[in-house]
PDB file of N, CA and C in Angstrom:
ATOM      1  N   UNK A   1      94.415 -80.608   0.062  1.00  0.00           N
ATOM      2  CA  UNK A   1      93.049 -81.019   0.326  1.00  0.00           C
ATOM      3  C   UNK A   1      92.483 -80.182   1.478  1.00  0.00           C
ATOM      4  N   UNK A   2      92.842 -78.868   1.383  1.00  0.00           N
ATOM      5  CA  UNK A   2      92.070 -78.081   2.661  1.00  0.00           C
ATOM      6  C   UNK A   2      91.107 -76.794   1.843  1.00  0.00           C
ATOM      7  N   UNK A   3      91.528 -76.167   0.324  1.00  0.00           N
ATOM      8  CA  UNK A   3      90.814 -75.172   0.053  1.00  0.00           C
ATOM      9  C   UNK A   3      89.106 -76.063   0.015  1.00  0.00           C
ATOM     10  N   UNK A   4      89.133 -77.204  -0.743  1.00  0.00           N
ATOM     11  CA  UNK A   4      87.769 -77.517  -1.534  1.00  0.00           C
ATOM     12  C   UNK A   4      86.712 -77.606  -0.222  1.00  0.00           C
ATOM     13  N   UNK A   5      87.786 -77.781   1.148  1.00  0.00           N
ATOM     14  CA  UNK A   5      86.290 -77.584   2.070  1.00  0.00           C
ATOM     15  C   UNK A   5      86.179 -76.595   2.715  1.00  0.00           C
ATOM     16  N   UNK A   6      86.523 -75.673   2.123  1.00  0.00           N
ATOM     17  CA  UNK A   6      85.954 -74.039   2.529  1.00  0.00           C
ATOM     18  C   UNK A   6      85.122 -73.799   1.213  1.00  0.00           C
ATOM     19  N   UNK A   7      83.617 -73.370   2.475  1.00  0.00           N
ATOM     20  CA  UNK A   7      82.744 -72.447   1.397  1.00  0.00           C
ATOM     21  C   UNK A   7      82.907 -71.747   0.254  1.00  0.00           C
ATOM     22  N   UNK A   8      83.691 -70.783   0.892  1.00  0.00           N
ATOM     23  CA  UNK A   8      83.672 -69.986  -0.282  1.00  0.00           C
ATOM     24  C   UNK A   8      84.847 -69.602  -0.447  1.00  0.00           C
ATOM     25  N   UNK A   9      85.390 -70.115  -1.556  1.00  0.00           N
ATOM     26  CA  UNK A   9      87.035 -70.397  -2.083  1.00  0.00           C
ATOM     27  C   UNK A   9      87.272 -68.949  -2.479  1.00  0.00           C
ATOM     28  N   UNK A  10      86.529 -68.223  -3.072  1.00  0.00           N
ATOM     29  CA  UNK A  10      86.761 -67.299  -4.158  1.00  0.00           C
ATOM     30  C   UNK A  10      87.133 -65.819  -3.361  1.00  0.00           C
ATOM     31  N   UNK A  11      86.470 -65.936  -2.258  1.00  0.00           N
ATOM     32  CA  UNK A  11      86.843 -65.123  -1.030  1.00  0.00           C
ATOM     33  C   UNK A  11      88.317 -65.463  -0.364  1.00  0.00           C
ATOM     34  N   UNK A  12      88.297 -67.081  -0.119  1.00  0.00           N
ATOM     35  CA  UNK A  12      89.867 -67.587   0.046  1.00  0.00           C
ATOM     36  C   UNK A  12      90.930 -66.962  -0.524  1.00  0.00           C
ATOM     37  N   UNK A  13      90.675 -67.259  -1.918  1.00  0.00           N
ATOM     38  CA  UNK A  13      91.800 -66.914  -2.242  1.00  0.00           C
ATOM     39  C   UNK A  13      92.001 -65.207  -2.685  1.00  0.00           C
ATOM     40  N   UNK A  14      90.844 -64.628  -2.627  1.00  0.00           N
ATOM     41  CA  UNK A  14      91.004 -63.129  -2.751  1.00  0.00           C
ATOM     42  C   UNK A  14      91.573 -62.133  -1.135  1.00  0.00           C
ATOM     43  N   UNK A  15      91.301 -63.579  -0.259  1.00  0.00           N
ATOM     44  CA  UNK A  15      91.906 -62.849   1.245  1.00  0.00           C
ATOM     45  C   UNK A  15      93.743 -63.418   0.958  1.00  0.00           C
ATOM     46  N   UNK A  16      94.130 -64.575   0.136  1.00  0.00           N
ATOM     47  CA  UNK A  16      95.655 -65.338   0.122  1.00  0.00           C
ATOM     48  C   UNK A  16      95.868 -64.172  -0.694  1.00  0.00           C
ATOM     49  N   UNK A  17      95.256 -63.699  -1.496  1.00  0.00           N
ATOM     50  CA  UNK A  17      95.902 -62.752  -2.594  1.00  0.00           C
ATOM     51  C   UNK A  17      96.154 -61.355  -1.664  1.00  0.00           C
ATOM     52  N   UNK A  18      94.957 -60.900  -0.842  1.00  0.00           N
ATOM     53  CA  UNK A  18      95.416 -59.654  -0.147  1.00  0.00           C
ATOM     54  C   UNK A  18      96.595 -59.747   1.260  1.00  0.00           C
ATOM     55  N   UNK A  19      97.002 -61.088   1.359  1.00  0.00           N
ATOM     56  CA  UNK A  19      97.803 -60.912   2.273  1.00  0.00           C
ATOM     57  C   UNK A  19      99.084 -60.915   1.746  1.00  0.00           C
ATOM     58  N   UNK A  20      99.313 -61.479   0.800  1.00  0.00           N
ATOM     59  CA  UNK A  20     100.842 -61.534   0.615  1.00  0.00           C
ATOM     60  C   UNK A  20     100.828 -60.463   0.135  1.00  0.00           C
ATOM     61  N   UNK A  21     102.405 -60.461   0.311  1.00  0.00           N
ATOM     62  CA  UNK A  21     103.439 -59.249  -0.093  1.00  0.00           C
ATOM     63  C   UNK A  21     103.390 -59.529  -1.876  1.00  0.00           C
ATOM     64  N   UNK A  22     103.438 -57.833  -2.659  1.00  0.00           N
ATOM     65  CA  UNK A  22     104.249 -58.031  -4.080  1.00  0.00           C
ATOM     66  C   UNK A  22     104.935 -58.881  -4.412  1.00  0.00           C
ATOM     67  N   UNK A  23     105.313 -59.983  -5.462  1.00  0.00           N
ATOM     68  CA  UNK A  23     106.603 -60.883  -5.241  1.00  0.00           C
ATOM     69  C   UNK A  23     106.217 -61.926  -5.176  1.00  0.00           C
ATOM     70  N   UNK A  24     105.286 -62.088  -3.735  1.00  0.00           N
ATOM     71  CA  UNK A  24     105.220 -63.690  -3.090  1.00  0.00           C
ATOM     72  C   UNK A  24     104.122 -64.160  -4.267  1.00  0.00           C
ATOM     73  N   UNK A  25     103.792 -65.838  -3.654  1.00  0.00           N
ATOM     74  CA  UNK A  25     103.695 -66.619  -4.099  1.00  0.00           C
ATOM     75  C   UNK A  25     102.520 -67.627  -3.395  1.00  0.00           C
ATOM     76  N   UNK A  26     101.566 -68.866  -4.021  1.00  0.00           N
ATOM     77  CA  UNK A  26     101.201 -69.642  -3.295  1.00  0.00           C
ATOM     78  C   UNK A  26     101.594 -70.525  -4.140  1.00  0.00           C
ATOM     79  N   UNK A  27     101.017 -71.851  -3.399  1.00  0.00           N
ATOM     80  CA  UNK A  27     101.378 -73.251  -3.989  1.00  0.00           C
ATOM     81  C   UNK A  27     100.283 -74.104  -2.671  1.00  0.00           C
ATOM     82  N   UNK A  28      99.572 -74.548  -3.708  1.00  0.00           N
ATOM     83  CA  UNK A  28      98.257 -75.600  -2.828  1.00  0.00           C
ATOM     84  C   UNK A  28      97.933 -76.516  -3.728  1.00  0.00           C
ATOM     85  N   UNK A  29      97.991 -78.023  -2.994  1.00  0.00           N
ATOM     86  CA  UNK A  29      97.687 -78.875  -3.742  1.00  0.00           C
ATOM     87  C   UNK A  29      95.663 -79.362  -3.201  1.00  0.00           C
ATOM     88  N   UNK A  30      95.456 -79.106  -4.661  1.00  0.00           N
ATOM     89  CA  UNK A  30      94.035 -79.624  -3.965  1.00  0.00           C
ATOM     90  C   UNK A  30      93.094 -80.988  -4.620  1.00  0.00           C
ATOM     91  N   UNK A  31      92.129 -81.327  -4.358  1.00  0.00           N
ATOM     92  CA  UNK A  31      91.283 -82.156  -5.366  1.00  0.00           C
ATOM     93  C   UNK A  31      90.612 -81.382  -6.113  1.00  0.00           C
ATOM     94  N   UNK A  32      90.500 -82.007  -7.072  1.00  0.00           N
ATOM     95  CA  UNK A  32      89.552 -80.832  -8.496  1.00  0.00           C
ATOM     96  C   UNK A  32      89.085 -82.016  -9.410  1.00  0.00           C
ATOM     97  N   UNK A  33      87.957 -81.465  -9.981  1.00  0.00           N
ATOM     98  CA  UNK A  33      86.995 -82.699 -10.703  1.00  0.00           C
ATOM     99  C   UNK A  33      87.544 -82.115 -12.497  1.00  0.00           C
ATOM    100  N   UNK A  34      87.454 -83.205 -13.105  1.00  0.00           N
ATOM    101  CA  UNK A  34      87.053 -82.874 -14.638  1.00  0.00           C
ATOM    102  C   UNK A  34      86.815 -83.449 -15.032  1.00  0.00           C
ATOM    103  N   UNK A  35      85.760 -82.386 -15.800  1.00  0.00           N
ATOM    104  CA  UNK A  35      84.477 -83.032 -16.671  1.00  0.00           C
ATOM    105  C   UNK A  35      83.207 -83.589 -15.714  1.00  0.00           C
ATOM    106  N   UNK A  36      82.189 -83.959 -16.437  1.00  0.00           N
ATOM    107  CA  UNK A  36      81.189 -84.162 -15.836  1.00  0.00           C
ATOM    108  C   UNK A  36      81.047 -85.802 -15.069  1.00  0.00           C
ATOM    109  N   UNK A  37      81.290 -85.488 -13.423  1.00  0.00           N
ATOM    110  CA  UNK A  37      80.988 -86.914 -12.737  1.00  0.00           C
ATOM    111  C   UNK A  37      79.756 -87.354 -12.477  1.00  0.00           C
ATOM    112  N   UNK A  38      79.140 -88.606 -12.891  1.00  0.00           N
ATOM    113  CA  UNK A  38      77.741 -88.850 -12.184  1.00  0.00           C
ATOM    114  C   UNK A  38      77.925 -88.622 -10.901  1.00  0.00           C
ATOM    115  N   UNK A  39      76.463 -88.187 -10.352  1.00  0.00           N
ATOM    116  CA  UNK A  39      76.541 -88.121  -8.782  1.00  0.00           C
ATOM    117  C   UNK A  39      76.535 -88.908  -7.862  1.00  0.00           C
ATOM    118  N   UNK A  40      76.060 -90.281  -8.011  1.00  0.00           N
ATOM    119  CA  UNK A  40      76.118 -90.990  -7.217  1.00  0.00           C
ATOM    120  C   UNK A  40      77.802 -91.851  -7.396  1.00  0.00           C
ATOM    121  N   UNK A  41      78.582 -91.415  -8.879  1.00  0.00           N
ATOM    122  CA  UNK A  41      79.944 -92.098  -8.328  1.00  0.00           C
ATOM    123  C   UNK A  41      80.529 -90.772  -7.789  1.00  0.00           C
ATOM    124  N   UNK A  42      80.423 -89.670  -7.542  1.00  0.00           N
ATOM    125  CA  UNK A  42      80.974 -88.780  -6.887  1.00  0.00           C
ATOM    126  C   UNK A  42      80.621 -89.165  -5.434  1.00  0.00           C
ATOM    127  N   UNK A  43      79.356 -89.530  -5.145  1.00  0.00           N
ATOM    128  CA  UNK A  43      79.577 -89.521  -3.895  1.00  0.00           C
ATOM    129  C   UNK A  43      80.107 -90.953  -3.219  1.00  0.00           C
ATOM    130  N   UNK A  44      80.386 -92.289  -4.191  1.00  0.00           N
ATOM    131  CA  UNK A  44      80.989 -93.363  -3.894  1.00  0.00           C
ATOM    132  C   UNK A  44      82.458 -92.549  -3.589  1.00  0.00           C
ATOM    133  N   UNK A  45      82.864 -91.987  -4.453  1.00  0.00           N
ATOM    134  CA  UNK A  45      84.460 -91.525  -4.582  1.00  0.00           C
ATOM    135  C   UNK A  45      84.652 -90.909  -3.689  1.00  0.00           C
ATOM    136  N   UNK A  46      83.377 -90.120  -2.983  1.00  0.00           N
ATOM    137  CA  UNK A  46      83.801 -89.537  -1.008  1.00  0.00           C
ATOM    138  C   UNK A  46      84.326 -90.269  -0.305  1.00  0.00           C
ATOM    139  N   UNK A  47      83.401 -91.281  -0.316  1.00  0.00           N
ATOM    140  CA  UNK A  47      83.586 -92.286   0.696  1.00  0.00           C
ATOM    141  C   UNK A  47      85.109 -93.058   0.676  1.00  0.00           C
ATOM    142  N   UNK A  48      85.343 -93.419  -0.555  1.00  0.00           N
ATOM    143  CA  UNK A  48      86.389 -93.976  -1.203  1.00  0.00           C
ATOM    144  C   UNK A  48      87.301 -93.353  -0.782  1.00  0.00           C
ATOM    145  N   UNK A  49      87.938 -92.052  -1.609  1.00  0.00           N
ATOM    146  CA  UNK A  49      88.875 -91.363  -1.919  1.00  0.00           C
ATOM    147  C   UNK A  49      89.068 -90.194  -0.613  1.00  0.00           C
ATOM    148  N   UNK A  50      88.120 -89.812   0.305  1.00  0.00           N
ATOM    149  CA  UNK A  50      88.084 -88.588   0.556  1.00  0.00           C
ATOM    150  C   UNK A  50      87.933 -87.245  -0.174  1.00  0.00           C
ATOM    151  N   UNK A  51      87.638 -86.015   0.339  1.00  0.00           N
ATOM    152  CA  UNK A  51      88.379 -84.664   0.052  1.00  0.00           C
ATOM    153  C   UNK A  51      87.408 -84.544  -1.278  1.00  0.00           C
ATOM    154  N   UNK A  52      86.341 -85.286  -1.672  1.00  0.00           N
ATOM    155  CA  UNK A  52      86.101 -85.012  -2.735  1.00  0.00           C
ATOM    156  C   UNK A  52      84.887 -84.526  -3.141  1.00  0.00           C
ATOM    157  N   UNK A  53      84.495 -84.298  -1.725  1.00  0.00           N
ATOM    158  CA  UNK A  53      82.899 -83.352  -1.144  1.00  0.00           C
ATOM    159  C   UNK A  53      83.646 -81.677  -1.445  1.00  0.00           C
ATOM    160  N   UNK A  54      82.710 -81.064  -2.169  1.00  0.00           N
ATOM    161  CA  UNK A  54      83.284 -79.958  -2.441  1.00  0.00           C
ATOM    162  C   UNK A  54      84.472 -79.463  -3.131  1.00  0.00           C
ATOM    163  N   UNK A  55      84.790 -80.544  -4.055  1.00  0.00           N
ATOM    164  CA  UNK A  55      85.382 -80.531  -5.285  1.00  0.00           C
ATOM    165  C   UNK A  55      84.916 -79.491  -7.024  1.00  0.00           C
ATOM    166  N   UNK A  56      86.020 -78.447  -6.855  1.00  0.00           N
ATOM    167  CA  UNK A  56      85.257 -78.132  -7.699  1.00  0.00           C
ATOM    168  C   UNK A  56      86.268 -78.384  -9.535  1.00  0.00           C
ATOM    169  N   UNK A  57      85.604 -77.751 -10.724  1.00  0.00           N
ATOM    170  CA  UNK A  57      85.944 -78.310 -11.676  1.00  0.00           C
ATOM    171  C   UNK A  57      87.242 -77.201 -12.070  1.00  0.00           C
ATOM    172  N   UNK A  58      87.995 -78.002 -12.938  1.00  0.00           N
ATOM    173  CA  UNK A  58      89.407 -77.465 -12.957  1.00  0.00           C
ATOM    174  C   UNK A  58      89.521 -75.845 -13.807  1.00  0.00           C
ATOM    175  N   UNK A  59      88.462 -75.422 -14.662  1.00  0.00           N
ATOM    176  CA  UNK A  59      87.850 -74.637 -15.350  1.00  0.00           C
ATOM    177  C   UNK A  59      87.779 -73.376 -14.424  1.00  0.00           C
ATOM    178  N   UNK A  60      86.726 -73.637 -13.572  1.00  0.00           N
ATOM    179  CA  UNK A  60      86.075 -73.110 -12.459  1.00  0.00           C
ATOM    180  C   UNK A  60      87.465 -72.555 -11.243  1.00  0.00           C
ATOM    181  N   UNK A  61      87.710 -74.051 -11.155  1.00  0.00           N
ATOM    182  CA  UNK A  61      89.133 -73.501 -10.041  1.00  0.00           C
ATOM    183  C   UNK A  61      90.070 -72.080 -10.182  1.00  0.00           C
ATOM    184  N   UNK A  62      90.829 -72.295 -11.718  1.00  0.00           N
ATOM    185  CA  UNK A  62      91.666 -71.849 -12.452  1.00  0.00           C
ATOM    186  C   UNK A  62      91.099 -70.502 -12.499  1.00  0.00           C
ATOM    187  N   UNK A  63      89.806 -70.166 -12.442  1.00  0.00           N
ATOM    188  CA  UNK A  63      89.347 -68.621 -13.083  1.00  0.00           C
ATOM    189  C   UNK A  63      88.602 -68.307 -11.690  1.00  0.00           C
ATOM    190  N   UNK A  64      89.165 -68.362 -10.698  1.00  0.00           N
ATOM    191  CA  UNK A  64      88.877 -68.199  -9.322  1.00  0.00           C
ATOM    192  C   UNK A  64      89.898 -67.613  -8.793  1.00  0.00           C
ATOM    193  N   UNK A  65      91.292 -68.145  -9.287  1.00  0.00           N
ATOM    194  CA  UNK A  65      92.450 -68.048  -8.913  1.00  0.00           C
ATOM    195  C   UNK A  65      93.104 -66.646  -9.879  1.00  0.00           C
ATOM    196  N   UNK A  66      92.688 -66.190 -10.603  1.00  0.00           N
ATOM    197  CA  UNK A  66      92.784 -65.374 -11.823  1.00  0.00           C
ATOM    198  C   UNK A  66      91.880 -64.047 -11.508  1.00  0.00           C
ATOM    199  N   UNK A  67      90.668 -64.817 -11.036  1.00  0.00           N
ATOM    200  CA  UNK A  67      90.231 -63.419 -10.782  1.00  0.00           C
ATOM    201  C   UNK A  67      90.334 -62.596  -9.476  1.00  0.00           C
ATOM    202  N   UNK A  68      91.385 -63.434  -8.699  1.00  0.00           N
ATOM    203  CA  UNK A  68      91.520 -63.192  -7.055  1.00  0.00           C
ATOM    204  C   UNK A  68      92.789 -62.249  -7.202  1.00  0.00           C
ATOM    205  N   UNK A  69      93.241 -61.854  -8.759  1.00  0.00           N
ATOM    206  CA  UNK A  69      94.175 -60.923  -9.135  1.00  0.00           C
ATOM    207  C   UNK A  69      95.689 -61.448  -9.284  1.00  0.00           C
ATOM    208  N   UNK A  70      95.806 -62.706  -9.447  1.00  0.00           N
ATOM    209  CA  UNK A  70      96.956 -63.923  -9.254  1.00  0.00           C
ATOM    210  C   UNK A  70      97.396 -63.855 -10.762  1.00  0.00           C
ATOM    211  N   UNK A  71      98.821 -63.871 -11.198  1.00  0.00           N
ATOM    212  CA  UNK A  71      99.229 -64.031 -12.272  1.00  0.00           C
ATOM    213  C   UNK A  71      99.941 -65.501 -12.443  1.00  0.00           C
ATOM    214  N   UNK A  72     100.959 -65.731 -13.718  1.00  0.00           N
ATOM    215  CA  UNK A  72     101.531 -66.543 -13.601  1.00  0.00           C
ATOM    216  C   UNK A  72     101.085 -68.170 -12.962  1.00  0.00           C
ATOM    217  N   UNK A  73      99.765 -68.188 -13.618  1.00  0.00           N
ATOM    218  CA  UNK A  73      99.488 -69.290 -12.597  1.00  0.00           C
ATOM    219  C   UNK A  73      99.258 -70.831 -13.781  1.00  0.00           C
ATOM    220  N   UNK A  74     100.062 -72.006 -12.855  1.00  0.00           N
ATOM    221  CA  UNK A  74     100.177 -72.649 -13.280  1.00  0.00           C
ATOM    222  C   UNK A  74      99.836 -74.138 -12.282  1.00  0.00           C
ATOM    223  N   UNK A  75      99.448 -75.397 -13.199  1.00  0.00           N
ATOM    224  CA  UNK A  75      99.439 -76.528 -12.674  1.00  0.00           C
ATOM    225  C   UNK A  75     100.721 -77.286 -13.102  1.00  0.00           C
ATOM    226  N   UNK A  76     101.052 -77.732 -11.334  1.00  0.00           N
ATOM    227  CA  UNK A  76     103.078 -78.153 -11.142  1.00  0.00           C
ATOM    228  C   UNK A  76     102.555 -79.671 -11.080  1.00  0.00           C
ATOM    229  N   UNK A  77     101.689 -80.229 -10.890  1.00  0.00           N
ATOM    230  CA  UNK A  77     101.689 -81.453 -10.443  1.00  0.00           C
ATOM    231  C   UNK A  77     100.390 -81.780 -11.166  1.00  0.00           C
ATOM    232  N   UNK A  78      99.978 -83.388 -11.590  1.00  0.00           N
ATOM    233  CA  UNK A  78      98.284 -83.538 -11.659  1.00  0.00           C
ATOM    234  C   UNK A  78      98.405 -85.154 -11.742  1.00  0.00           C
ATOM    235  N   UNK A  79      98.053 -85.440 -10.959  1.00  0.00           N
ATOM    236  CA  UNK A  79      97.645 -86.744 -10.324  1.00  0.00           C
ATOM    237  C   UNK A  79      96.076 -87.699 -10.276  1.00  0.00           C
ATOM    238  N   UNK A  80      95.747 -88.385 -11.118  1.00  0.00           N
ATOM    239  CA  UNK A  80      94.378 -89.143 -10.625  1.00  0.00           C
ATOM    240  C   UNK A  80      94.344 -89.922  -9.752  1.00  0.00           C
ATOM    241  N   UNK A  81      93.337 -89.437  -8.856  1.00  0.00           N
ATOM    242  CA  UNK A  81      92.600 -90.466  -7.719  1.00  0.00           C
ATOM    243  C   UNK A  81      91.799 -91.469  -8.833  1.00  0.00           C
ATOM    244  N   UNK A  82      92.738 -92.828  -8.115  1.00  0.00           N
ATOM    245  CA  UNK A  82      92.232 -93.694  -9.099  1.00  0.00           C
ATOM    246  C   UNK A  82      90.706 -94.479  -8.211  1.00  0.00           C
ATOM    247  N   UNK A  83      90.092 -94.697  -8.814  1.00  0.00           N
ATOM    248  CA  UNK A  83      88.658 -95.006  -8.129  1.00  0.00           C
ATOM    249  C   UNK A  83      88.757 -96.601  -9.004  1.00  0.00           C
ATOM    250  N   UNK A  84      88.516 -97.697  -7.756  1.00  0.00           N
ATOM    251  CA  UNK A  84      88.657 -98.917  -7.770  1.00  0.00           C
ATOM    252  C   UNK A  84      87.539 -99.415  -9.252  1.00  0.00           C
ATOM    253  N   UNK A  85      87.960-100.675  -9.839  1.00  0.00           N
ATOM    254  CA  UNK A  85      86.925-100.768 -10.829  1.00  0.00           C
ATOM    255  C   UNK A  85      85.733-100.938 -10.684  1.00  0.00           C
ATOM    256  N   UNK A  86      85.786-102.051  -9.625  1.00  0.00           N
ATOM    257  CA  UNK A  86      84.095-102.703  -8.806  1.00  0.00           C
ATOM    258  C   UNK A  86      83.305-101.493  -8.428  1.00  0.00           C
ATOM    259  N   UNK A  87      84.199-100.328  -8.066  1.00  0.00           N
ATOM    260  CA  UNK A  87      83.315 -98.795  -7.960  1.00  0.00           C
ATOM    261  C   UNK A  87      82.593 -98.690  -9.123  1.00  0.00           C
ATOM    262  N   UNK A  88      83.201 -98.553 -10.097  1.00  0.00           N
ATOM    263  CA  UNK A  88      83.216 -97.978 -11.568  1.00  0.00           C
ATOM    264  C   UNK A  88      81.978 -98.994 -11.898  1.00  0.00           C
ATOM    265  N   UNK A  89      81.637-100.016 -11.854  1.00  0.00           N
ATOM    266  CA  UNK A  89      81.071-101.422 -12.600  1.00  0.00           C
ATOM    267  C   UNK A  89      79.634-100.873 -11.697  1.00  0.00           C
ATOM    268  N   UNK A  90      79.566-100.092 -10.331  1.00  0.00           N
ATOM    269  CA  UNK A  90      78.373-100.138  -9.877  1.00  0.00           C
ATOM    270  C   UNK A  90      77.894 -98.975 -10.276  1.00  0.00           C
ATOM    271  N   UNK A  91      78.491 -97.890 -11.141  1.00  0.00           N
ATOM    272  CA  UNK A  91      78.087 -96.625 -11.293  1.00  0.00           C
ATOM    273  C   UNK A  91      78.067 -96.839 -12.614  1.00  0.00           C
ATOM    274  N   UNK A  92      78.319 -96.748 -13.787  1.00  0.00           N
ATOM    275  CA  UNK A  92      78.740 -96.734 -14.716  1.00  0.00           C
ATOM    276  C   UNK A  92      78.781 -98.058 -15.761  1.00  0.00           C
ATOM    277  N   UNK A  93      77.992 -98.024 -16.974  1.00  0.00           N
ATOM    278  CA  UNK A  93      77.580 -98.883 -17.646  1.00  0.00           C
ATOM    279  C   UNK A  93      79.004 -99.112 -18.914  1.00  0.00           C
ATOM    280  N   UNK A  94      78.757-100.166 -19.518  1.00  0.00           N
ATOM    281  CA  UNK A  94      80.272-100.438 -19.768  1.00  0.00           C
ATOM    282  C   UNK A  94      80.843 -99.360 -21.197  1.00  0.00           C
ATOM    283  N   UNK A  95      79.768 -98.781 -21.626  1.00  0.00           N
ATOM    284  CA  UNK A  95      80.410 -97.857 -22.362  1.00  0.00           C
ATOM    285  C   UNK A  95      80.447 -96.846 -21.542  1.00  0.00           C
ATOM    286  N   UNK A  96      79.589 -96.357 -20.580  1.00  0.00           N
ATOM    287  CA  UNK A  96      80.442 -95.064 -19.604  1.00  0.00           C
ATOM    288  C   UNK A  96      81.619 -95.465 -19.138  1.00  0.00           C
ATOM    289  N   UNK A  97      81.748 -96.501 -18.883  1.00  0.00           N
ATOM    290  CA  UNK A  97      83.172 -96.820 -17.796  1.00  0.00           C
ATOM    291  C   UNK A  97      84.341 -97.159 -19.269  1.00  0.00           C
ATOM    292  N   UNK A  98      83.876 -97.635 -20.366  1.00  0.00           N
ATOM    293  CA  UNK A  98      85.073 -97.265 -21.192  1.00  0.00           C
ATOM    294  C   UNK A  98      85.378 -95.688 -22.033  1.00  0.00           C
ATOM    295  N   UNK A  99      84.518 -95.222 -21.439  1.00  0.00           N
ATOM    296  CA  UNK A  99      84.790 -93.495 -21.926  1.00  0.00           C
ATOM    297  C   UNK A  99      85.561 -93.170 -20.516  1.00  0.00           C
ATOM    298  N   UNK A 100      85.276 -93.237 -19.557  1.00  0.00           N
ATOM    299  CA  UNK A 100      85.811 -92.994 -18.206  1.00  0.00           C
ATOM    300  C   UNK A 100      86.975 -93.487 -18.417  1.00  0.00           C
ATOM    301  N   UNK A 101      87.487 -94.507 -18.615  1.00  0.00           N
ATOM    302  CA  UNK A 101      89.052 -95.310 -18.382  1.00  0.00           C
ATOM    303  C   UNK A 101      89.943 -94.477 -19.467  1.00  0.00           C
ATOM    304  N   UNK A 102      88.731 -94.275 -20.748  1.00  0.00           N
ATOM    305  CA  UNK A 102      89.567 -93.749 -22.561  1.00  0.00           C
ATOM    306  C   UNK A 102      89.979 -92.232 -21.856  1.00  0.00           C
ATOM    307  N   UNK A 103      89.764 -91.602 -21.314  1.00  0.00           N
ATOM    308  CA  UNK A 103      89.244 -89.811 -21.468  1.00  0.00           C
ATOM    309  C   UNK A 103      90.450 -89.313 -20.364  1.00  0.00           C
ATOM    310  N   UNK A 104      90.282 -88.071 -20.432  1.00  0.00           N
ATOM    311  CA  UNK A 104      90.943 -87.144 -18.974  1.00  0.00           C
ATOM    312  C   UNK A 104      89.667 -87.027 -18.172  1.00  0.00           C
ATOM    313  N   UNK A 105      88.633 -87.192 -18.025  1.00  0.00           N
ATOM    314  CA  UNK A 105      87.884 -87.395 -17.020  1.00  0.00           C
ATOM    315  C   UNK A 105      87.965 -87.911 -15.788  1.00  0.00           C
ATOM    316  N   UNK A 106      87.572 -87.381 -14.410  1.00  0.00           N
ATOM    317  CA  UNK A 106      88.072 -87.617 -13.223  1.00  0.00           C
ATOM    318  C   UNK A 106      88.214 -87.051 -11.994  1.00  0.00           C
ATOM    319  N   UNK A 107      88.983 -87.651 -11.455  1.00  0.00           N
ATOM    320  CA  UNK A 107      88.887 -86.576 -10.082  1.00  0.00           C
ATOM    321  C   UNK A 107      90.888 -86.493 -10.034  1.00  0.00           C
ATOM    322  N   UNK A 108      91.041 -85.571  -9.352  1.00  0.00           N
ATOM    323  CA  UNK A 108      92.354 -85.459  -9.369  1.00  0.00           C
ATOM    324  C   UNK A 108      93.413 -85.032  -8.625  1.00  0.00           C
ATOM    325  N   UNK A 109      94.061 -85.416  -8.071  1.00  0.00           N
ATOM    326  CA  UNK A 109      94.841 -84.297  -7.107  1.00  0.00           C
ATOM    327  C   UNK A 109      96.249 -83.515  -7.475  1.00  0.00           C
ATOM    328  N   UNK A 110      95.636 -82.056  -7.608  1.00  0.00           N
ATOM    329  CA  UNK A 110      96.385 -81.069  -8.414  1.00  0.00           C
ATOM    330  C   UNK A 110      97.473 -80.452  -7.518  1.00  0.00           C
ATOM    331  N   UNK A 111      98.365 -79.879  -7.795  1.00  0.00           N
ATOM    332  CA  UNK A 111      99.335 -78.763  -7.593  1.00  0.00           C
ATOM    333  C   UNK A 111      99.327 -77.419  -8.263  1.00  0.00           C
ATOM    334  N   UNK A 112      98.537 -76.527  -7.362  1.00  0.00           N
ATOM    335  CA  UNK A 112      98.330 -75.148  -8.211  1.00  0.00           C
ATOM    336  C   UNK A 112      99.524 -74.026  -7.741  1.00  0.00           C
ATOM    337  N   UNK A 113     100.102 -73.550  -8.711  1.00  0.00           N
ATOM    338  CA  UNK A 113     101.166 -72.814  -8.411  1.00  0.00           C
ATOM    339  C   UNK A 113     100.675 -70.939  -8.819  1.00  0.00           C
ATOM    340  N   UNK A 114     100.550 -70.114  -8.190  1.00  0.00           N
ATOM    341  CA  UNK A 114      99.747 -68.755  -8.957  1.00  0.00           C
ATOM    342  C   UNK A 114     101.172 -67.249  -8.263  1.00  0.00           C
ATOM    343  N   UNK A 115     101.410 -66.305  -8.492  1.00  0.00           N
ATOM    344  CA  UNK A 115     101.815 -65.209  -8.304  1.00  0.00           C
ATOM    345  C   UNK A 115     101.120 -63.937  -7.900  1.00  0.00           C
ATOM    346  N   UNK A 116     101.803 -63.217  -6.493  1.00  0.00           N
ATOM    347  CA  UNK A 116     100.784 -61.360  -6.588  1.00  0.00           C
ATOM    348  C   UNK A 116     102.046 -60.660  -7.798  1.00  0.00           C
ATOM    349  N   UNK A 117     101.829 -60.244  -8.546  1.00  0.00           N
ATOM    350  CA  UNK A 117     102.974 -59.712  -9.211  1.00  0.00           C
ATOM    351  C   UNK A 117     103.169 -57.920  -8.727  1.00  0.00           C
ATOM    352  N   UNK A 118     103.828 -57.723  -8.689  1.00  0.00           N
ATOM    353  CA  UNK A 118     103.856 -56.139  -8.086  1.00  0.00           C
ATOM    354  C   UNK A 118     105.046 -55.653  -7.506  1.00  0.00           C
TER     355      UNK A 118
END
């Protein structure tokens, strides 16, 4: 939970990519959204959950990390931040909140594993 509150990730990880050595490796666990969150339960789920201001989508993440010249990259871990129901009941009408409960939709806390290969 430290990349999503840096500006600009894509620079992040293109400076993690120019520092390591051939060989090495990262591993960062972060929050990452999927799929489309209403905004006002995104911003309940700040308050709630933390870390989840500047969350970006797992799509987005993944081809950030790819284009920062990273191979081999994989998700080791994936975890939902579970967001209380009474949250859910004030955001979300009861067929959103039973597509929300049915779906992979969410917020999440990932384990991204990527390679410099060389």
């Amino acid at each position: 939970c430290v990349f999503n509150l840096i500006p600009n990730r894509k620079k992040a990880f293109q400076e993690t990519y120019r520092i390591l050595k051939p060989g090495g490796h990262f591993s960062i666990s972060d929050v990452i959204i999927v799929g489309e969150i209403p905004e006002a339960l995104r911003e309940e789920a700040e308050l709630y959950a933390g870390c989840v201001s500047g969350a970006m989508e797992k799509a987005e993440y993944l081809r950030i990390i790819e284009e920062a010249g990273f191979q081999n990259i994989s998700i080791q871990k994936e975890k939902p931040v579970q967001i209380p129901e009474e949250i859910l009941d004030q955001f979300l009408d009861t067929a959103k909140k039973k597509l929300w409960n049915d779906s992979d939709l969410g917020i999440f806390s990932m384990t991204f594993y990527a390679e410099k290969v060389g």
